[in-house]
Protein backbone atom coordinates (compact mmCIF):
# COMPACT_ATOMS: atom_id res chain seq x y z
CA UNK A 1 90.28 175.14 34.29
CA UNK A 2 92.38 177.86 32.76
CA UNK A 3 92.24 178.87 28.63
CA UNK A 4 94.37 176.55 26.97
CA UNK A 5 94.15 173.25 29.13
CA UNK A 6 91.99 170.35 28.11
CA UNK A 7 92.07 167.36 30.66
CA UNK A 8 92.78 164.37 29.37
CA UNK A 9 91.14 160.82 30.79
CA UNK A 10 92.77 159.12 33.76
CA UNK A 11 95.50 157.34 33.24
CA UNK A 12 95.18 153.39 33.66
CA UNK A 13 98.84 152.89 34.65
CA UNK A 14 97.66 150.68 37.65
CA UNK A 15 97.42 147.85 35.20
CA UNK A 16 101.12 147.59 34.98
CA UNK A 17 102.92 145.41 36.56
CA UNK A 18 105.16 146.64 39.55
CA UNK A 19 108.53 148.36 39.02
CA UNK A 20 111.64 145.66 39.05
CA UNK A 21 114.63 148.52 38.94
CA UNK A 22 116.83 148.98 41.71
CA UNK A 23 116.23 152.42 42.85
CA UNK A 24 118.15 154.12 45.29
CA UNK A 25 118.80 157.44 46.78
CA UNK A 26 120.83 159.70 45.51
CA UNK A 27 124.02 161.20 46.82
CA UNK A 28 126.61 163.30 45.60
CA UNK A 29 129.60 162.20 43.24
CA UNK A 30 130.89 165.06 41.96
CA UNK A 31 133.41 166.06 44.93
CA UNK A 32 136.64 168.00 43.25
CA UNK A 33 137.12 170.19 39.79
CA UNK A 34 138.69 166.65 38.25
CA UNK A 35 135.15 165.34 38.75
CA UNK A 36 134.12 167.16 36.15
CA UNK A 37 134.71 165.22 33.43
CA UNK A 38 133.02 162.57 35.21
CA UNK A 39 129.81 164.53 35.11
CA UNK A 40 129.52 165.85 31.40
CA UNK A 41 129.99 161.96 30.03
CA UNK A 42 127.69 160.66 32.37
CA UNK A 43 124.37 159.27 31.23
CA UNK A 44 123.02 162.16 33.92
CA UNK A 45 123.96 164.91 32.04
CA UNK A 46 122.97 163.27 28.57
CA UNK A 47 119.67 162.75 30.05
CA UNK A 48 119.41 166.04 31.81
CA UNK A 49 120.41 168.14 28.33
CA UNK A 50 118.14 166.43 26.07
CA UNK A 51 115.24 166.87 28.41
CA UNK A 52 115.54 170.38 28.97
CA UNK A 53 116.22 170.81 24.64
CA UNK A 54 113.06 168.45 24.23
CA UNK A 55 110.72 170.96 26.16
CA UNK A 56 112.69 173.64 24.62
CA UNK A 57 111.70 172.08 21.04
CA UNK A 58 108.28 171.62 22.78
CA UNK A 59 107.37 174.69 23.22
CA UNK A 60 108.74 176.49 20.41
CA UNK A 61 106.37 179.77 19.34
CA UNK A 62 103.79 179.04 21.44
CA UNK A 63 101.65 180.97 23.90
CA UNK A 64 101.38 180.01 27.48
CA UNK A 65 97.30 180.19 26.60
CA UNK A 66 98.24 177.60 23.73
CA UNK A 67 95.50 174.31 23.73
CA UNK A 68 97.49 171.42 25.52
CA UNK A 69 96.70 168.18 26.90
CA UNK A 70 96.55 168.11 30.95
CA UNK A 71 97.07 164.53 31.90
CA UNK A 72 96.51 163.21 35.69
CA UNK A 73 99.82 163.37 36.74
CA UNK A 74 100.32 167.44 35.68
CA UNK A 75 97.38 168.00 37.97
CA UNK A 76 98.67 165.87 40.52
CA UNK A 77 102.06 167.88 40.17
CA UNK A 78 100.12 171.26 40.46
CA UNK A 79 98.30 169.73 43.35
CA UNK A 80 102.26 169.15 45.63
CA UNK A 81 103.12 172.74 44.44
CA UNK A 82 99.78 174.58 45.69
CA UNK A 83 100.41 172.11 48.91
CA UNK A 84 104.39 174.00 49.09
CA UNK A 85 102.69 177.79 48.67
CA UNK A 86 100.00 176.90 51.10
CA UNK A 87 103.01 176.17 53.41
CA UNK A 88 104.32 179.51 52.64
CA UNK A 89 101.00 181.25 54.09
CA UNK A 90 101.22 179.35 57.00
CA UNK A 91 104.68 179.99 58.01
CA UNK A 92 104.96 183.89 57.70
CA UNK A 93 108.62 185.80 58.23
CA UNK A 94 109.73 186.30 62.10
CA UNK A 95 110.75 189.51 63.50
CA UNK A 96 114.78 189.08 63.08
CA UNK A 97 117.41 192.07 63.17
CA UNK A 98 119.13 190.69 59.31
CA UNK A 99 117.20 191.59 56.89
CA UNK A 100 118.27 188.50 54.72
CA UNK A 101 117.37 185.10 55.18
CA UNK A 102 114.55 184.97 57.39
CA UNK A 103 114.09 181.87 59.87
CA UNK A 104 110.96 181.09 58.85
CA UNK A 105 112.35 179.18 55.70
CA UNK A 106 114.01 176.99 57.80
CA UNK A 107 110.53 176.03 59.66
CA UNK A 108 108.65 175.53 56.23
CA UNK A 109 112.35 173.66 54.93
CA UNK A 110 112.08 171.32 57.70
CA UNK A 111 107.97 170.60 56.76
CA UNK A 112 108.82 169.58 52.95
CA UNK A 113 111.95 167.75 54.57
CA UNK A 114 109.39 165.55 56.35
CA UNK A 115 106.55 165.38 54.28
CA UNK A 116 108.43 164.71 50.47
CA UNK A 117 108.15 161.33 50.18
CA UNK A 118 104.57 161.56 51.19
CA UNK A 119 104.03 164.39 48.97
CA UNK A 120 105.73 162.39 45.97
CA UNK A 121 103.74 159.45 46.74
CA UNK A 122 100.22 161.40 45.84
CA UNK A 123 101.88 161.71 42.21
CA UNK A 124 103.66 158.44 41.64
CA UNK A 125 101.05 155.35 41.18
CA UNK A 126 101.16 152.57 43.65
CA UNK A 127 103.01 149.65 41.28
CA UNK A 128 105.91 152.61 41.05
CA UNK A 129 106.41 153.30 44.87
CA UNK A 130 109.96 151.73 45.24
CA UNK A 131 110.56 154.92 43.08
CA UNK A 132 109.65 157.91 45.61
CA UNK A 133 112.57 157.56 48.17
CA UNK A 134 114.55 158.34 45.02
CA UNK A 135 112.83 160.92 43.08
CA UNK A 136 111.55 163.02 46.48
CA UNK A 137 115.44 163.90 47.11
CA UNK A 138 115.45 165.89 43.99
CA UNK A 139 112.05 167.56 45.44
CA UNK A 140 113.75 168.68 48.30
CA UNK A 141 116.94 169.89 46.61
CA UNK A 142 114.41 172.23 44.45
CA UNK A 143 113.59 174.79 46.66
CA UNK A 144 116.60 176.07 48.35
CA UNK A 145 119.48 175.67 51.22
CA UNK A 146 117.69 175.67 54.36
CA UNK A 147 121.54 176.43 56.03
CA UNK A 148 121.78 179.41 54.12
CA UNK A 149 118.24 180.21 53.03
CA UNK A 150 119.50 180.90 49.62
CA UNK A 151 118.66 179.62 46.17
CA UNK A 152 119.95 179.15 42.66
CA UNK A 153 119.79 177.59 38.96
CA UNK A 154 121.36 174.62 41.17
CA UNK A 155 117.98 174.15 43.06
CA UNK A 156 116.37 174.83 39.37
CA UNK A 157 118.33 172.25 37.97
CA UNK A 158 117.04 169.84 41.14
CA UNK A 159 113.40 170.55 39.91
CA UNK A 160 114.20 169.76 36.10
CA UNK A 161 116.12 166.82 37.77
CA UNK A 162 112.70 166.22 39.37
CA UNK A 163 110.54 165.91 36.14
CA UNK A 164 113.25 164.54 34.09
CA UNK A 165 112.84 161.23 36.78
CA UNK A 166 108.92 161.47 36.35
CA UNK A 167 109.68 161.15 32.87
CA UNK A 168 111.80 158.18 32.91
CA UNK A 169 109.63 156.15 34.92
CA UNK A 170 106.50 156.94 32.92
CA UNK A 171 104.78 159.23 35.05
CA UNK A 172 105.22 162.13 32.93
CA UNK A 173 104.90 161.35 28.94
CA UNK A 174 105.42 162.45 25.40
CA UNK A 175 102.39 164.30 25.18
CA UNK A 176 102.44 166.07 28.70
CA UNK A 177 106.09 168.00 27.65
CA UNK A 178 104.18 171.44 27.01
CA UNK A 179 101.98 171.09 30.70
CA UNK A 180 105.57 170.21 32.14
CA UNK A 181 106.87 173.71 31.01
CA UNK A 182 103.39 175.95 30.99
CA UNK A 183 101.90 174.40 33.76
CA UNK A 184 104.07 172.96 36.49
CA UNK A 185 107.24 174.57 35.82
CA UNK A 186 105.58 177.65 35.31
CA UNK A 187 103.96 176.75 38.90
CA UNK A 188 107.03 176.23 40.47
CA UNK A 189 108.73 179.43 39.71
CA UNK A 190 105.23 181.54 41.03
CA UNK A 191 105.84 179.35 44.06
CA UNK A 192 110.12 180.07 44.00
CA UNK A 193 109.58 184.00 43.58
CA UNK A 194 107.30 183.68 46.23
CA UNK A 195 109.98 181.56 48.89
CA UNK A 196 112.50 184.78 47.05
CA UNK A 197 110.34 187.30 48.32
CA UNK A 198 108.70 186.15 51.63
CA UNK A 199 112.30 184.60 53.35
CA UNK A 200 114.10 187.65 51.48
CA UNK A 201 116.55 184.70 50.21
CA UNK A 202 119.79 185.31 49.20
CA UNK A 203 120.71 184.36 45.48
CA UNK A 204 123.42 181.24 45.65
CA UNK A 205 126.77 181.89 43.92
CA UNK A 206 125.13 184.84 42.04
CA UNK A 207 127.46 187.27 39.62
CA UNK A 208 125.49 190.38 40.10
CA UNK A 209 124.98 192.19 37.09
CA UNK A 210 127.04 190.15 35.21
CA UNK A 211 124.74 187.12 35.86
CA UNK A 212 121.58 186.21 33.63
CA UNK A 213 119.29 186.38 36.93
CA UNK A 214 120.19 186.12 40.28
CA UNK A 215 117.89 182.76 40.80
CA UNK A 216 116.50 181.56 38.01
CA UNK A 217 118.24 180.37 33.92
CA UNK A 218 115.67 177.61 32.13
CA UNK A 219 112.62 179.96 31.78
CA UNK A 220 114.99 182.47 30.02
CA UNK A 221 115.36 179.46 27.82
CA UNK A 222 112.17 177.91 27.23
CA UNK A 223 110.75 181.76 27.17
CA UNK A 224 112.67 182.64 24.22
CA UNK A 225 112.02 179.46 22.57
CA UNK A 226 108.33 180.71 23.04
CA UNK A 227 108.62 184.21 21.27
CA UNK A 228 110.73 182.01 18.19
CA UNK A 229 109.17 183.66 15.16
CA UNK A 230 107.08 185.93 16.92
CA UNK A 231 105.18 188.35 14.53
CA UNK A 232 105.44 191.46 16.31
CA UNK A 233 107.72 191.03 19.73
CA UNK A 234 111.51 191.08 19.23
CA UNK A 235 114.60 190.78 21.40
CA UNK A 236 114.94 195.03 21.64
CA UNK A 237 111.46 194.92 23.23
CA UNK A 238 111.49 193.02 26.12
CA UNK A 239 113.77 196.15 27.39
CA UNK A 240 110.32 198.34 26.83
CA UNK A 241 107.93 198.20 30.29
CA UNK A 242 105.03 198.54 27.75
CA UNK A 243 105.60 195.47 25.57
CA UNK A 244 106.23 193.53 28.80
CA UNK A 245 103.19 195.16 30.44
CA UNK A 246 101.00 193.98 27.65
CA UNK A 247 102.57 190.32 27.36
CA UNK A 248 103.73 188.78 30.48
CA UNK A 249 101.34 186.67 30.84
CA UNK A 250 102.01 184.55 27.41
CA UNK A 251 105.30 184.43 27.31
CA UNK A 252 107.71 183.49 30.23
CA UNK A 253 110.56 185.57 29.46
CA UNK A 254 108.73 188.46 29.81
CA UNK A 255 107.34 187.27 33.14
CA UNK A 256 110.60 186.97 34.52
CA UNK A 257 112.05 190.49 33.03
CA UNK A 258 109.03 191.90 34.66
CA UNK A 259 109.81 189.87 38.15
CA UNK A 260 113.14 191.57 37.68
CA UNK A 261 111.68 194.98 37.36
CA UNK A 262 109.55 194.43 40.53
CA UNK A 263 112.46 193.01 42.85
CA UNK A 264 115.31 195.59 41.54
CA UNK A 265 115.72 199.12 41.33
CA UNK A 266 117.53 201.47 38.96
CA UNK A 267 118.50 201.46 35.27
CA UNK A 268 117.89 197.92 33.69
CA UNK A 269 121.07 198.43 31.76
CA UNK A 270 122.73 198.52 35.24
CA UNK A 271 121.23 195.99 37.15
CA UNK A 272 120.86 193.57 34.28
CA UNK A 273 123.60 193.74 32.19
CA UNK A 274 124.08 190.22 30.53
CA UNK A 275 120.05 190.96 29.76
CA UNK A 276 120.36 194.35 28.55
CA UNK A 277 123.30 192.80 25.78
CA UNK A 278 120.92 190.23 24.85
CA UNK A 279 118.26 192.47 23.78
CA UNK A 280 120.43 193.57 21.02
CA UNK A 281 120.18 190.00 19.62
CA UNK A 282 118.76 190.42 16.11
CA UNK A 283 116.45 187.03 16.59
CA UNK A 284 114.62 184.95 19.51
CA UNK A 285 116.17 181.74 17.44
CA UNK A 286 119.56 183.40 18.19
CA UNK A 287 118.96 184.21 21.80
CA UNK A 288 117.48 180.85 22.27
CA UNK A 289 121.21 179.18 21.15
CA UNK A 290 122.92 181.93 22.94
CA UNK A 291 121.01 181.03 26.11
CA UNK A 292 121.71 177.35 25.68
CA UNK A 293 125.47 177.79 25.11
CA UNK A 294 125.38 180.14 27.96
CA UNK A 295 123.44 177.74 30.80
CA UNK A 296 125.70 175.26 29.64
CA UNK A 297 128.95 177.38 30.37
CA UNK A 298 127.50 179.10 33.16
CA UNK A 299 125.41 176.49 34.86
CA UNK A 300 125.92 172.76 34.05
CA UNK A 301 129.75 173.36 33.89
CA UNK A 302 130.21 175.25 36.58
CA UNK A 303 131.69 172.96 39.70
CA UNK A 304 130.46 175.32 42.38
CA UNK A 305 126.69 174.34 40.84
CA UNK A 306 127.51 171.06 39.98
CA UNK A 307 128.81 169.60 43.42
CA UNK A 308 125.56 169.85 45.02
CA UNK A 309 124.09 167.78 41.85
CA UNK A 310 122.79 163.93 43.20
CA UNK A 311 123.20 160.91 41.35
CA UNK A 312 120.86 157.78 41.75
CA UNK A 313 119.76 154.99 39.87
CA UNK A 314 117.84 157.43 37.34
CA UNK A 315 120.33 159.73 37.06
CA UNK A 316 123.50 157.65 37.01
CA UNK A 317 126.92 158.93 36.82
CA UNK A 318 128.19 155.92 34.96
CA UNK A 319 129.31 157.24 31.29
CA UNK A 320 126.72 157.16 28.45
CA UNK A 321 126.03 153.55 27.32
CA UNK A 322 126.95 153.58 23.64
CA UNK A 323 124.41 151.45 21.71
């Protein structure tokens, strides 16, 4: 077990009785610009915000080392993702004359296509199992377009989607939100940059230099919520290879500026402008809002992102029930 886990006892959630919601599978609903509206009062996106804010809260000035509590279901969810980068060994790049978008993807795509629900199933107890047809199509949207071997904070969003649905049928709980973030999110993105670089995948709908990242927003987010009143490390030094030399291992923010460094050449000014601004931010706390404003604008209201979102049964579209 890695510094800063402590596993907790198994849960006894077979004792409850079985599931009586209506679960289905989720589909699209958000077809035209108009449909927009639809989207930010829907209970989905009320849902989806204060889950990603609750983790944000959650992790707040702490260390990815940090002592948290490592429940059944984390390691269950670290045991799919090893499963998905195991799939990446066996299902190496083909000689093809692009050098974009390799083939491959499309042959491990079409493995997680078949083997989802199954894979779902290993983390979801038996008494919930009417729930995996539904919560496996957010699995699959997580990892990419297998038509265009591309991928995006739209796929990102899926895997959020993902938890946020483990959540809500008591898989995940209160006290696993810091493994969500440090241990299986942080899991999924070694196993995203690894899909990035093996298929050489194209970024979906990126903005260049203008853009945050070409594939990833939420660990920007929950990465500067972890340097929050940080004694030493400020916004101007995540620009400095040293600092991020020395710290990307605890913080997440500094893993991906590093990840950035690796995949893209030049001045970081130049390749990474929005980045480059926000490292004249005087405070993490002030990045942190900036960064939620910003995935807001740039992400969750964005229709190009947002048609590709799927509604179900825990994610409705019907507007927020007022109490």
């Amino acid at each position: 077990m890695a510094e800063g886990e402590r596993r907790s006892q198994p849960d006894s959630s077979e004792d409850i009785p079985p599931a009586t919601q209506n679960f289905i599978i989720p589909k699209k609903e958000i077809h035209t610009v108009p449909d927009m509206g639809k989207w930010k009062r829907s209970q989905a996106y009320a849902d989806y915000i204060g889950f990603i804010l609750t983790l944000n809260e959650g992790v707040k000035g702490k260390k990815l080392s940090f002592e948290y509590r490592v429940s059944e279901a984390i390691e269950k969810l670290v045991a799919l993702l090893n499963t998905l980068d195991r799939w990446i060994d066996e299902t190496p790049p083909v000689d093809q004359p692009s050098r974009f978008g390799n083939k491959a993807y499309r042959t491990w795509y079409a493995k997680l296509d078949e083997e989802a629900e199954n894979l779902v199933a290993t983390v979801v107890p038996t008494h919930l199992a009417a729930a995996v047809p539904e919560v496996a199509v957010y699995l699959k949207e997580s990892v990419g377009n297998s038509t265009r071997i591309d991928y995006g904070t739209g796929h990102e969003a899926a895997f959020a989607a993902f938890l946020c649905c483990l959540c809500k049928i008591g898989v995940l709980r209160v006290d696993d939100q810091i493994a969500i973030v440090f241990k299986v999110f942080n899991r999924y993105l070694e196993v995203m940059r690894k899909l990035q670089k093996t298929y050489r995948m194209e970024p979906a709908g990126s903005q260049g230099v203008w853009g945050l990242d070409d594939f990833q927003f939420l660990p920007f987010i929950w990465g500067s919520s972890q340097l929050i009143d940080h004694p030493c490390l400020e916004p101007r030094h995540f620009v400095d290879e040293k600092a991020v030399n020395e710290s990307h291992k605890e913080y997440m923010f500094l893993e991906c500026v590093l990840f950035i460094t690796e995949m893209k050449t030049g001045p970081f000014a130049e390749h990474s402008n929005q980045l480059w601004n926000i490292s004249a931010v005087p405070s993490w706390s002030k990045v942190n809002q900036g960064l939620i404003r910003m995935y807001k604008a740039e992400c969750l209201e964005k229709f190009p992102v947002i048609q590709h979102f799927k509604f179900g049964s825990l994610l409705p579209i019907h507007p927020v029930t007022s109490c």
